[in-house]
PDB file of N, CA and C in Angstrom:
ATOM      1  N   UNK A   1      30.710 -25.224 -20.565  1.00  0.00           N
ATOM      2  CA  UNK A   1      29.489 -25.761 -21.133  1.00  0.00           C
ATOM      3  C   UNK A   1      28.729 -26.607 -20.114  1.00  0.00           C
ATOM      4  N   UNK A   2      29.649 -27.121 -18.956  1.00  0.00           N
ATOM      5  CA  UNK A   2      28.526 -28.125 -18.274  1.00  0.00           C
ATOM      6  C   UNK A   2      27.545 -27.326 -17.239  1.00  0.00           C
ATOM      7  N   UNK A   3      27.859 -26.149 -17.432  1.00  0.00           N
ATOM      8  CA  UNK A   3      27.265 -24.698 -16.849  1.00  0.00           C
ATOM      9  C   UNK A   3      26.080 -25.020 -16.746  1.00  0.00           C
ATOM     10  N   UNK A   4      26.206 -24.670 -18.127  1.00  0.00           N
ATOM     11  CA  UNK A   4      24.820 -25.086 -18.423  1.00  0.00           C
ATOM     12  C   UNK A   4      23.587 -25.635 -17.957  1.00  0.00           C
ATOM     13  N   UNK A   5      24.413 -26.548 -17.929  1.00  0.00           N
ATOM     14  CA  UNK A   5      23.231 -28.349 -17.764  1.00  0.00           C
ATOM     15  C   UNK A   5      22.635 -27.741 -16.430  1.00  0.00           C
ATOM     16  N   UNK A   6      23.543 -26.893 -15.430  1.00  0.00           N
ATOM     17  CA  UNK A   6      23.024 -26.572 -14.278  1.00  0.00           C
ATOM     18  C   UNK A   6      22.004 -25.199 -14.362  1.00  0.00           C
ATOM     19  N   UNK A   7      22.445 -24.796 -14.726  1.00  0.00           N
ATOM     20  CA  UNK A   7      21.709 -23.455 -15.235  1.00  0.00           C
ATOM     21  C   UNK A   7      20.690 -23.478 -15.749  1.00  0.00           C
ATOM     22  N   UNK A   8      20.084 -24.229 -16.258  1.00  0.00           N
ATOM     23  CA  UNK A   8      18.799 -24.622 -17.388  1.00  0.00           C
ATOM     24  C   UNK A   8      17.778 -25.194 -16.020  1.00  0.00           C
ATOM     25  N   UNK A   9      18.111 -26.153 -15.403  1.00  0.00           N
ATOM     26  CA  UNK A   9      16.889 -26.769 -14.626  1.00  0.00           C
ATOM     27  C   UNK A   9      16.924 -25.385 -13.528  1.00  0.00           C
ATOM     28  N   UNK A  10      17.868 -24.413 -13.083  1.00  0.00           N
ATOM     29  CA  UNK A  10      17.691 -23.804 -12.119  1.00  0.00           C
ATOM     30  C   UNK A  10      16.553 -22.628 -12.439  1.00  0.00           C
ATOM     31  N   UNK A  11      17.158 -22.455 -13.777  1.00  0.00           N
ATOM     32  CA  UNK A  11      16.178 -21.608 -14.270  1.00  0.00           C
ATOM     33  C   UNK A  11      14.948 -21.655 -14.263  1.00  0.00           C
ATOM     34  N   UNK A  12      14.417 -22.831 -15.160  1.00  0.00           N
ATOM     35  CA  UNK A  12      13.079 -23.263 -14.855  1.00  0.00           C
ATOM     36  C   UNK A  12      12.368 -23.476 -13.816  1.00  0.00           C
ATOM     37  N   UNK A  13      13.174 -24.136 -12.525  1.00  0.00           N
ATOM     38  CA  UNK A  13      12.735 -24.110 -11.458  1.00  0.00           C
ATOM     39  C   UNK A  13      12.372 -22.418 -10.801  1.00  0.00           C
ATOM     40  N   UNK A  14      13.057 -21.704 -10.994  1.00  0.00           N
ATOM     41  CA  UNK A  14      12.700 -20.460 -10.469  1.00  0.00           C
ATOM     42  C   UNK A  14      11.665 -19.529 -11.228  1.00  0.00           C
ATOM     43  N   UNK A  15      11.179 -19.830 -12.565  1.00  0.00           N
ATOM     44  CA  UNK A  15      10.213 -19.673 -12.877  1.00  0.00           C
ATOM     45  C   UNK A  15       9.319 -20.355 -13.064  1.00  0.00           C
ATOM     46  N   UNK A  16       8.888 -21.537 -12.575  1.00  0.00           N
ATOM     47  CA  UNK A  16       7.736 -22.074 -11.990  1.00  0.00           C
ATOM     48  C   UNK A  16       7.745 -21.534 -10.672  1.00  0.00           C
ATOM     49  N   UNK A  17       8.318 -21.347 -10.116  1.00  0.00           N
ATOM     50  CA  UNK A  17       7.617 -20.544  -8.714  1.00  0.00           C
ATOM     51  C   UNK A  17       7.174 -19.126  -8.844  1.00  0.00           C
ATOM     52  N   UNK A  18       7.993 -18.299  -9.803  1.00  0.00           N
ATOM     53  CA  UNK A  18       7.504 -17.187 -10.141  1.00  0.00           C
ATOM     54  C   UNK A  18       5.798 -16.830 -10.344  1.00  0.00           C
ATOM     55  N   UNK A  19       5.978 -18.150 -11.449  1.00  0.00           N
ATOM     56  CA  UNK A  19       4.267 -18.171 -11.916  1.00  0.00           C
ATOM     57  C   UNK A  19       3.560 -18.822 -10.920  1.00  0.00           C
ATOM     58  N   UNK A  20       3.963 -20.067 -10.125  1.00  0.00           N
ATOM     59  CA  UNK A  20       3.172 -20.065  -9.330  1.00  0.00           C
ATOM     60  C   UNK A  20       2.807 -18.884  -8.527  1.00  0.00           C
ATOM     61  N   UNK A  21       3.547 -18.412  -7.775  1.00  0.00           N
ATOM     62  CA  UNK A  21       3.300 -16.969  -6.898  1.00  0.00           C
ATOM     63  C   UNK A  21       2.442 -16.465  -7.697  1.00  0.00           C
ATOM     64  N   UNK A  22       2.555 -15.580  -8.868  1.00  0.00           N
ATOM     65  CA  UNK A  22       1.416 -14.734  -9.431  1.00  0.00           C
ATOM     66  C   UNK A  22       0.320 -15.215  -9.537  1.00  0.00           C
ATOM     67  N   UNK A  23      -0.299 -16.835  -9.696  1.00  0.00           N
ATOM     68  CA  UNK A  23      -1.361 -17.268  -9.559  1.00  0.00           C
ATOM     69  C   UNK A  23      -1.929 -17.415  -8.382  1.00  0.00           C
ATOM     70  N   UNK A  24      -0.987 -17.391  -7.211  1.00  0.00           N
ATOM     71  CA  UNK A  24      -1.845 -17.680  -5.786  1.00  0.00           C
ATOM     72  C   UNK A  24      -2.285 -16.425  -5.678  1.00  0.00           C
ATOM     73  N   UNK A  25      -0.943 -15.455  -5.734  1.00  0.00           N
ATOM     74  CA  UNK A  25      -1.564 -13.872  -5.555  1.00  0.00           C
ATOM     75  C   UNK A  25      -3.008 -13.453  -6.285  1.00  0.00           C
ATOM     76  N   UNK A  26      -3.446 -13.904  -7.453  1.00  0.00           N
ATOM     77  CA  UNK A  26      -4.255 -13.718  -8.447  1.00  0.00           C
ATOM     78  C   UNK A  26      -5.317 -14.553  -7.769  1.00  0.00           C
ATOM     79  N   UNK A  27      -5.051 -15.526  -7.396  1.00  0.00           N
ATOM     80  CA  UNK A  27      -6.166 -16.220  -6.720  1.00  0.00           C
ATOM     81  C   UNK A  27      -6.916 -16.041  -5.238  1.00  0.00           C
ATOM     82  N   UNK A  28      -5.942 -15.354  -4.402  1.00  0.00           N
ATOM     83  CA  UNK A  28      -5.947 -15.165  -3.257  1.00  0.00           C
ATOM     84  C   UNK A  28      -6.537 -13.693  -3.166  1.00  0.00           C
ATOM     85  N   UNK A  29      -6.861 -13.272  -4.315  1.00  0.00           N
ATOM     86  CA  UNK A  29      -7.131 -11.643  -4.271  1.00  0.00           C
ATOM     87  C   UNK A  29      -6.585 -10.174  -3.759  1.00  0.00           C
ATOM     88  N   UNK A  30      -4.965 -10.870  -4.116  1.00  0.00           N
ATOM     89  CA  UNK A  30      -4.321  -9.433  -3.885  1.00  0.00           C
ATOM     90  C   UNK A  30      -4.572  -8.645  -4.853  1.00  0.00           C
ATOM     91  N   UNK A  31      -5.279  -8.324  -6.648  1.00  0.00           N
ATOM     92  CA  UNK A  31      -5.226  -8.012  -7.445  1.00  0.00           C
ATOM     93  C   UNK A  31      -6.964  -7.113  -7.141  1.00  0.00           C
ATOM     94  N   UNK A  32      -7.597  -7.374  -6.401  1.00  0.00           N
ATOM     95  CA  UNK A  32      -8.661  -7.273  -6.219  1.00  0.00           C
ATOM     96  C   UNK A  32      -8.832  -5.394  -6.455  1.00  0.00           C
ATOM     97  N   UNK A  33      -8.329  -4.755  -5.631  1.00  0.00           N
ATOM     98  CA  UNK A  33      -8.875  -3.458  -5.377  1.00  0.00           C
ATOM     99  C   UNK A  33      -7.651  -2.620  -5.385  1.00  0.00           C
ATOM    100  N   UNK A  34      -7.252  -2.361  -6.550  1.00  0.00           N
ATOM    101  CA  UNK A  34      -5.823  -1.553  -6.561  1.00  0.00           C
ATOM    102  C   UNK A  34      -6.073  -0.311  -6.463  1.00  0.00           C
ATOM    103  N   UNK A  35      -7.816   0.745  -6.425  1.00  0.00           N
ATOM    104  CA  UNK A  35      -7.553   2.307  -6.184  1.00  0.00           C
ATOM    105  C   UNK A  35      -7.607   2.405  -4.451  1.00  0.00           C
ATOM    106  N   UNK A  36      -8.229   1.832  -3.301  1.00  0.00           N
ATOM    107  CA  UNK A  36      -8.249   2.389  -2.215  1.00  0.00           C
ATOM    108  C   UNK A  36      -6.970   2.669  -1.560  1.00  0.00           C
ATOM    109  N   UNK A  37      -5.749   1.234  -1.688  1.00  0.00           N
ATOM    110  CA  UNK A  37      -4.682   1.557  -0.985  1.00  0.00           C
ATOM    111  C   UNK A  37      -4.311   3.258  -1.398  1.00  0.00           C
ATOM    112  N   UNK A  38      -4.129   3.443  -3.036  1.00  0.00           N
ATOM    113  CA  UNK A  38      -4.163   4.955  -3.500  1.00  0.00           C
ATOM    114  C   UNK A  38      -4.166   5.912  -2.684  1.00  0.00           C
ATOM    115  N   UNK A  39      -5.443   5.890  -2.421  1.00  0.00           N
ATOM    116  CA  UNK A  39      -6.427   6.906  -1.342  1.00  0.00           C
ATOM    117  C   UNK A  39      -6.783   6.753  -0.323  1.00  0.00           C
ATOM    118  N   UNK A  40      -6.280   5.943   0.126  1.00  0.00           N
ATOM    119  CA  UNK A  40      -6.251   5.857   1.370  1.00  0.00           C
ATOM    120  C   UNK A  40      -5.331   6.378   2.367  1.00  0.00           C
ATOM    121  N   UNK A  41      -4.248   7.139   1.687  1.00  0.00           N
ATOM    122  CA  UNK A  41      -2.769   7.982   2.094  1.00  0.00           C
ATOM    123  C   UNK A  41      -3.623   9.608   2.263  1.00  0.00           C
ATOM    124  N   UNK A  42      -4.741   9.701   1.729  1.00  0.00           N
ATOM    125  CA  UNK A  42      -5.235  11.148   1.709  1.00  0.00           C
ATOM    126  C   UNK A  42      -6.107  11.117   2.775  1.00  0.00           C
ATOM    127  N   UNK A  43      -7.143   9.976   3.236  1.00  0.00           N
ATOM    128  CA  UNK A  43      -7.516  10.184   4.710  1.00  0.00           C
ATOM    129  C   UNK A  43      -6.951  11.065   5.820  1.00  0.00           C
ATOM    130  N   UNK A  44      -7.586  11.990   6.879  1.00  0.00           N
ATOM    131  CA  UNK A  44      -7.059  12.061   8.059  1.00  0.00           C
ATOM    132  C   UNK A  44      -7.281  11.201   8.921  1.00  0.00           C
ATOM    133  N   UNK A  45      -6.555  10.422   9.077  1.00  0.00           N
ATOM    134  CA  UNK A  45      -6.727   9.381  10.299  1.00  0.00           C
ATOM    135  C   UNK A  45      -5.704   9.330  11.122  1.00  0.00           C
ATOM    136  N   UNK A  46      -5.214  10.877  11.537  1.00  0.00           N
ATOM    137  CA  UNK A  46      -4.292  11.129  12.626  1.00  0.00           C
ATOM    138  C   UNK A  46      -4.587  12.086  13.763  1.00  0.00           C
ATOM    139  N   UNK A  47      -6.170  12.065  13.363  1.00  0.00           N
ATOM    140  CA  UNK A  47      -6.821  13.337  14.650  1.00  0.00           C
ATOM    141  C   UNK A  47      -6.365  12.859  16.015  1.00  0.00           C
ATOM    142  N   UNK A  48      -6.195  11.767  16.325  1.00  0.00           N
ATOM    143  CA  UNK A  48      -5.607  11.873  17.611  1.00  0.00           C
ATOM    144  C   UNK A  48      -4.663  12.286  18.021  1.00  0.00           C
ATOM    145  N   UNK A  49      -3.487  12.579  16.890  1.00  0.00           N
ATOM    146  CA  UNK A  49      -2.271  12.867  17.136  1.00  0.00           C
ATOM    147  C   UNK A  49      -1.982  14.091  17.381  1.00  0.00           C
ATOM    148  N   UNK A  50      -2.980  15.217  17.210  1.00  0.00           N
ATOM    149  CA  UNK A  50      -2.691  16.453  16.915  1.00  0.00           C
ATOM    150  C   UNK A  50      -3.413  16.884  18.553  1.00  0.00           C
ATOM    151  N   UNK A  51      -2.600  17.698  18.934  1.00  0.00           N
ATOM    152  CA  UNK A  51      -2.946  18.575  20.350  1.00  0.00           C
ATOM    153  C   UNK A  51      -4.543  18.966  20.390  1.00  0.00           C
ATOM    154  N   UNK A  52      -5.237  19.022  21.138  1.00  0.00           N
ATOM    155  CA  UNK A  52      -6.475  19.731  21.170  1.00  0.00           C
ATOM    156  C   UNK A  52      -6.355  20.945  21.326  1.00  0.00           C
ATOM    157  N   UNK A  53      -5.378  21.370  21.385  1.00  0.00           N
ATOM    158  CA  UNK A  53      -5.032  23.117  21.454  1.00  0.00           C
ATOM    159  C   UNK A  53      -4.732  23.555  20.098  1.00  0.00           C
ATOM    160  N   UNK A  54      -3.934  22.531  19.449  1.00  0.00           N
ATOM    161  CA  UNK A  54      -3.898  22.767  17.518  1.00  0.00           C
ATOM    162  C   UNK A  54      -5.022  22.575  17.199  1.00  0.00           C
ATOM    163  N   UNK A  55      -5.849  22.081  17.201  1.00  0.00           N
ATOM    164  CA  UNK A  55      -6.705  21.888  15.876  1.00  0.00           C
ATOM    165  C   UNK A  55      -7.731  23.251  15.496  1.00  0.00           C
ATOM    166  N   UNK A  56      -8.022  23.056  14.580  1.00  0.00           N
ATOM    167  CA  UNK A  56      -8.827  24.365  14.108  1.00  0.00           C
ATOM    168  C   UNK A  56     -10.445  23.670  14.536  1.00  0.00           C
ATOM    169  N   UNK A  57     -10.840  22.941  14.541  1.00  0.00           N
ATOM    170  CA  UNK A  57     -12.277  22.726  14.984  1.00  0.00           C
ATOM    171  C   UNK A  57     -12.740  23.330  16.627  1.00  0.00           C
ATOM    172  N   UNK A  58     -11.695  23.208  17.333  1.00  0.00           N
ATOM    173  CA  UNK A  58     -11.441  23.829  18.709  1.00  0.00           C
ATOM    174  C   UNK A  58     -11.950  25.017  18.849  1.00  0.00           C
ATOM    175  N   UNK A  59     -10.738  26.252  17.971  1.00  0.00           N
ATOM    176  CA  UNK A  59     -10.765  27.587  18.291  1.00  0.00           C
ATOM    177  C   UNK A  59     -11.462  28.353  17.362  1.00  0.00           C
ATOM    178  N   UNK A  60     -12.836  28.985  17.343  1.00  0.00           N
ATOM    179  CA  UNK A  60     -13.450  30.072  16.141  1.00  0.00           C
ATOM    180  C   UNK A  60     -12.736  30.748  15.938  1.00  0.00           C
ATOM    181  N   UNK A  61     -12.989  31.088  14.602  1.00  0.00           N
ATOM    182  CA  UNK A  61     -12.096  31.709  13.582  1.00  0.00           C
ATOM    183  C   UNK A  61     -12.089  33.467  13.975  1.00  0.00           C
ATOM    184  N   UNK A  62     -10.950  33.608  13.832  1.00  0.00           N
ATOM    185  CA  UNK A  62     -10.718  35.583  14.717  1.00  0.00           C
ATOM    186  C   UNK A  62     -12.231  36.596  13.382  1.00  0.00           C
ATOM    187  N   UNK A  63     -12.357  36.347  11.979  1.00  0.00           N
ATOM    188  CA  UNK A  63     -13.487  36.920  11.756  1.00  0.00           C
ATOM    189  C   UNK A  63     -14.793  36.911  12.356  1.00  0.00           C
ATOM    190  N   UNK A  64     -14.724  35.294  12.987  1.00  0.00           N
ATOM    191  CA  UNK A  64     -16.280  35.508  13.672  1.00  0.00           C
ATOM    192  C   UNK A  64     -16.379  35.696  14.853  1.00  0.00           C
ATOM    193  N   UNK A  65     -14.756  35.906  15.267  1.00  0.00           N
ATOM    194  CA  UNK A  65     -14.952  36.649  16.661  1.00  0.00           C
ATOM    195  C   UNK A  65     -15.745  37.927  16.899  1.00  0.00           C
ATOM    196  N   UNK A  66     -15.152  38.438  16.028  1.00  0.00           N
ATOM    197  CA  UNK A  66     -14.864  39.809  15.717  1.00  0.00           C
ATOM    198  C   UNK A  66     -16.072  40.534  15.331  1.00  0.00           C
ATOM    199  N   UNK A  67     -17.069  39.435  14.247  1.00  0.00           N
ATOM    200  CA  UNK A  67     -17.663  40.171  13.861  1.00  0.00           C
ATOM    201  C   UNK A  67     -18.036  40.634  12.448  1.00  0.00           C
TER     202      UNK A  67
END
């Protein structure tokens, strides 16, 4: 039982920081813009990475070689 007695203020103490945190976060504007991170995984923003011999903007397409 004297568990307890310890257990009770620890508790509380760790949820006042909890809530504090969610209010700085809330205040600080991490809550602000939750669709871009989203879509922002669908960007290409790895054209540099790719060979200039891969890319398709490089080489015309064999129909309009052709004709």
């Amino acid at each position: 039982m004297s568990i307890v007695i310890l257990l009770i203020p620890i508790a509380i103490i760790l949820v006042s920081i909890a809530i504090w945190a969610f209010f700085w976060s809330v205040n600080s504007g991490q809550f602000d813009d939750l669709e871009s991170p989203a879509h922002s995984i669908l960007y290409d923003d790895d054209d540099e990475l790719i060979p200039s011999d891969a890319r398709r903007s490089d080489k015309p397409a064999d129909h309009q070689r052709n004709g």
